[in-house]
C-alpha atoms as a PDB file:
ATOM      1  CA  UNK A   1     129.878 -86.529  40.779  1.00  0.00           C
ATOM      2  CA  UNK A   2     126.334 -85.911  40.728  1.00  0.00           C
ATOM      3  CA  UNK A   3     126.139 -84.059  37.500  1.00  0.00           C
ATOM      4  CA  UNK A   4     128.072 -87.771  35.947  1.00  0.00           C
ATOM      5  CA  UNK A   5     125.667 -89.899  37.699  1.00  0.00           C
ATOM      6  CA  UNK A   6     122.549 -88.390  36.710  1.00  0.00           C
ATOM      7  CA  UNK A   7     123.944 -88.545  33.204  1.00  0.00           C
ATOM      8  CA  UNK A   8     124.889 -92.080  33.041  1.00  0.00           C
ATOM      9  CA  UNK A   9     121.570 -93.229  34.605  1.00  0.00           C
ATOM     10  CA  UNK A  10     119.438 -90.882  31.926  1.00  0.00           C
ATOM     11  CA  UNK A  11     120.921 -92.652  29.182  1.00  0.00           C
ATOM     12  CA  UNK A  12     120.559 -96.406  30.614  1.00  0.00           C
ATOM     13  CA  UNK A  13     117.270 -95.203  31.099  1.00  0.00           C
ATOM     14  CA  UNK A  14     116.882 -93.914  27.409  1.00  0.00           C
ATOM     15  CA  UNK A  15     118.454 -97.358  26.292  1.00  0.00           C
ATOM     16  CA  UNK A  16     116.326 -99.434  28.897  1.00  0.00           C
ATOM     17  CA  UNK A  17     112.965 -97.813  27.238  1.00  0.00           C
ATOM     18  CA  UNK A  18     114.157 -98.203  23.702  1.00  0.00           C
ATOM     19  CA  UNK A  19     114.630-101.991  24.656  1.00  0.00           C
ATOM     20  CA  UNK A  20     111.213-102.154  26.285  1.00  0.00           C
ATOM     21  CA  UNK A  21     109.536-100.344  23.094  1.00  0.00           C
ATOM     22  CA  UNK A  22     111.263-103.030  20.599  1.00  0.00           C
ATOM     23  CA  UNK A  23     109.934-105.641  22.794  1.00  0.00           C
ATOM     24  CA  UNK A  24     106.369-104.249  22.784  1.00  0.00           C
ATOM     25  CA  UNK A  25     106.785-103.523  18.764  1.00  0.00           C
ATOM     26  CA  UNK A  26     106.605-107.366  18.897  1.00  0.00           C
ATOM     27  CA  UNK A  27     103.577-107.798  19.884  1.00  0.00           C
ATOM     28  CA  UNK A  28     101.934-105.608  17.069  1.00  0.00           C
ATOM     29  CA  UNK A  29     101.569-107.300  13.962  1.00  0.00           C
ATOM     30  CA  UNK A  30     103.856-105.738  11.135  1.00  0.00           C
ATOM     31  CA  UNK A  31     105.336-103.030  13.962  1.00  0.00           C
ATOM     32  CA  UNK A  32     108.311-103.683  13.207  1.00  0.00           C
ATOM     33  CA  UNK A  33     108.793-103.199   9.900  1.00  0.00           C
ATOM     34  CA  UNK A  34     107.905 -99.492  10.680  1.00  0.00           C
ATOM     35  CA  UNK A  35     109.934 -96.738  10.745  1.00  0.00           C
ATOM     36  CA  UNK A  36     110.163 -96.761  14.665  1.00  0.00           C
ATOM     37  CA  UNK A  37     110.394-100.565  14.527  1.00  0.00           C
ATOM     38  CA  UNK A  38     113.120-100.391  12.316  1.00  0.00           C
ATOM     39  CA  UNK A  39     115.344 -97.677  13.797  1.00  0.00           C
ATOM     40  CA  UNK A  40     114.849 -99.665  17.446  1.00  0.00           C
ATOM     41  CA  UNK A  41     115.810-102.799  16.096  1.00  0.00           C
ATOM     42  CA  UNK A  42     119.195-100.885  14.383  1.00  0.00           C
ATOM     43  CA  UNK A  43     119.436 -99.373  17.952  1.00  0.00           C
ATOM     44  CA  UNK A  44     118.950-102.922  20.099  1.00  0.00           C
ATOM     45  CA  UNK A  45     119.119-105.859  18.264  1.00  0.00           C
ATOM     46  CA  UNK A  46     122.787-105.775  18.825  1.00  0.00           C
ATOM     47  CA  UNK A  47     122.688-105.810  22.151  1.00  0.00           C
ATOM     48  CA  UNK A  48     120.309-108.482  22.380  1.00  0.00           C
ATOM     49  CA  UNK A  49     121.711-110.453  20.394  1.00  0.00           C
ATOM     50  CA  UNK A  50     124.160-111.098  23.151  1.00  0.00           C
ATOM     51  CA  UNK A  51     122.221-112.090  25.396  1.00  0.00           C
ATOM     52  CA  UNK A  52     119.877-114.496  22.564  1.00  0.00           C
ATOM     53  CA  UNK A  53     123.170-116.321  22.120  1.00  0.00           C
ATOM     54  CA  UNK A  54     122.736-117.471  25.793  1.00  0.00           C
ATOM     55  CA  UNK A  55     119.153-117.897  26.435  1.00  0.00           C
ATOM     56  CA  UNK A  56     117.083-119.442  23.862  1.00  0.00           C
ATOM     57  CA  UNK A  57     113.143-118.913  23.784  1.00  0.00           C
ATOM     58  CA  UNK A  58     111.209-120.863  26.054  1.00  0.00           C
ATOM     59  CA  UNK A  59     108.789-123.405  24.130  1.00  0.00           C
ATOM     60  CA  UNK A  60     109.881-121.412  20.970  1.00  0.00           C
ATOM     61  CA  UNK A  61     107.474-117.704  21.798  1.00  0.00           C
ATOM     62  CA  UNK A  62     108.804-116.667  25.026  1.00  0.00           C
ATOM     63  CA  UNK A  63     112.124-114.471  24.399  1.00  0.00           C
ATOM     64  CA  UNK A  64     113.275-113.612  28.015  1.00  0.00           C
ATOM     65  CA  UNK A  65     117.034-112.349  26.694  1.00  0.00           C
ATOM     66  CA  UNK A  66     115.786-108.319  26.838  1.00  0.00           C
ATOM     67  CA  UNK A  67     114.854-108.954  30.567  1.00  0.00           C
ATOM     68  CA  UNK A  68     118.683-110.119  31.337  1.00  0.00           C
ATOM     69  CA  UNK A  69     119.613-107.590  29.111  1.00  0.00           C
ATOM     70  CA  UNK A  70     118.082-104.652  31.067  1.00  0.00           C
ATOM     71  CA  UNK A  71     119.388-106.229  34.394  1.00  0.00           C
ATOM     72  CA  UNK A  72     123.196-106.385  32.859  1.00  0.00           C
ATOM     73  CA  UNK A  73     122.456-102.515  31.345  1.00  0.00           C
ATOM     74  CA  UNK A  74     121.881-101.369  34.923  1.00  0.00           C
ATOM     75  CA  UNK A  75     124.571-103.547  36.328  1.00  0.00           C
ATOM     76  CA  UNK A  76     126.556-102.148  33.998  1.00  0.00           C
ATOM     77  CA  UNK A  77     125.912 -98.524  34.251  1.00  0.00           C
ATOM     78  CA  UNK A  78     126.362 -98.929  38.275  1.00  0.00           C
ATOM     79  CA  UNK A  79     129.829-100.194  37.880  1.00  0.00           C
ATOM     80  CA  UNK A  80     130.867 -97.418  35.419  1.00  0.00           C
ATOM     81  CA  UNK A  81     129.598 -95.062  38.305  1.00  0.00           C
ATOM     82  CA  UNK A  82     131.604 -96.768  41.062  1.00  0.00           C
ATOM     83  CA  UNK A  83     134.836 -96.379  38.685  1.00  0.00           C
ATOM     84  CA  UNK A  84     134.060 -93.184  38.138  1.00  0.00           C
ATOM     85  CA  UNK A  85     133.625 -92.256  41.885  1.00  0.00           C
ATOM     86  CA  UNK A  86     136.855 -93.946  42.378  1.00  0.00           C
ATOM     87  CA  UNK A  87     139.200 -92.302  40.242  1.00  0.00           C
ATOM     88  CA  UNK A  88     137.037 -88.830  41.046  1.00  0.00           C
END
């Protein structure tokens, strides 16, 4: 059990950084039209765009969908560990 939990948790950790670099990419002028900014966005605009369906920008600049999104990520990879443990 320990061997799946560790597992599960390293990649919603990948996924949570990768979320939290495409975020910071925004801040950079041109950033992310780069090659990193480019294969992030391919990576986690999909997932965010979830979430930007639900929670517009505040005043138009302030995007808080990738914070929601990180919360449901972890929620997410919790409950996949509890079924796990269940039928384990």
């Amino acid at each position: 059990m320990d061997q799946v939990y560790d597992v599960v948790m390293l990649l919603q950790n990948i996924y949570t950084f990768m979320i939290i670099g495409y975020v910071l990419l925004s801040w950079l002028p041109n950033a992310r039209e780069s090659f990193i900014g480019v294969f992030l966005g391919k990576l986690v605009e999909p997932y965010l765009s979830i979430f930007r369906r639900f929670i517009p920008p505040i005043g138009g600049m302030l995007d808080l969908s990738p914070i929601l999104a990180v919360f449901a990520l972890r929620f997410v990879a919790f409950g996949l560990i509890a079924v796990i443990d269940f039928f384990i």
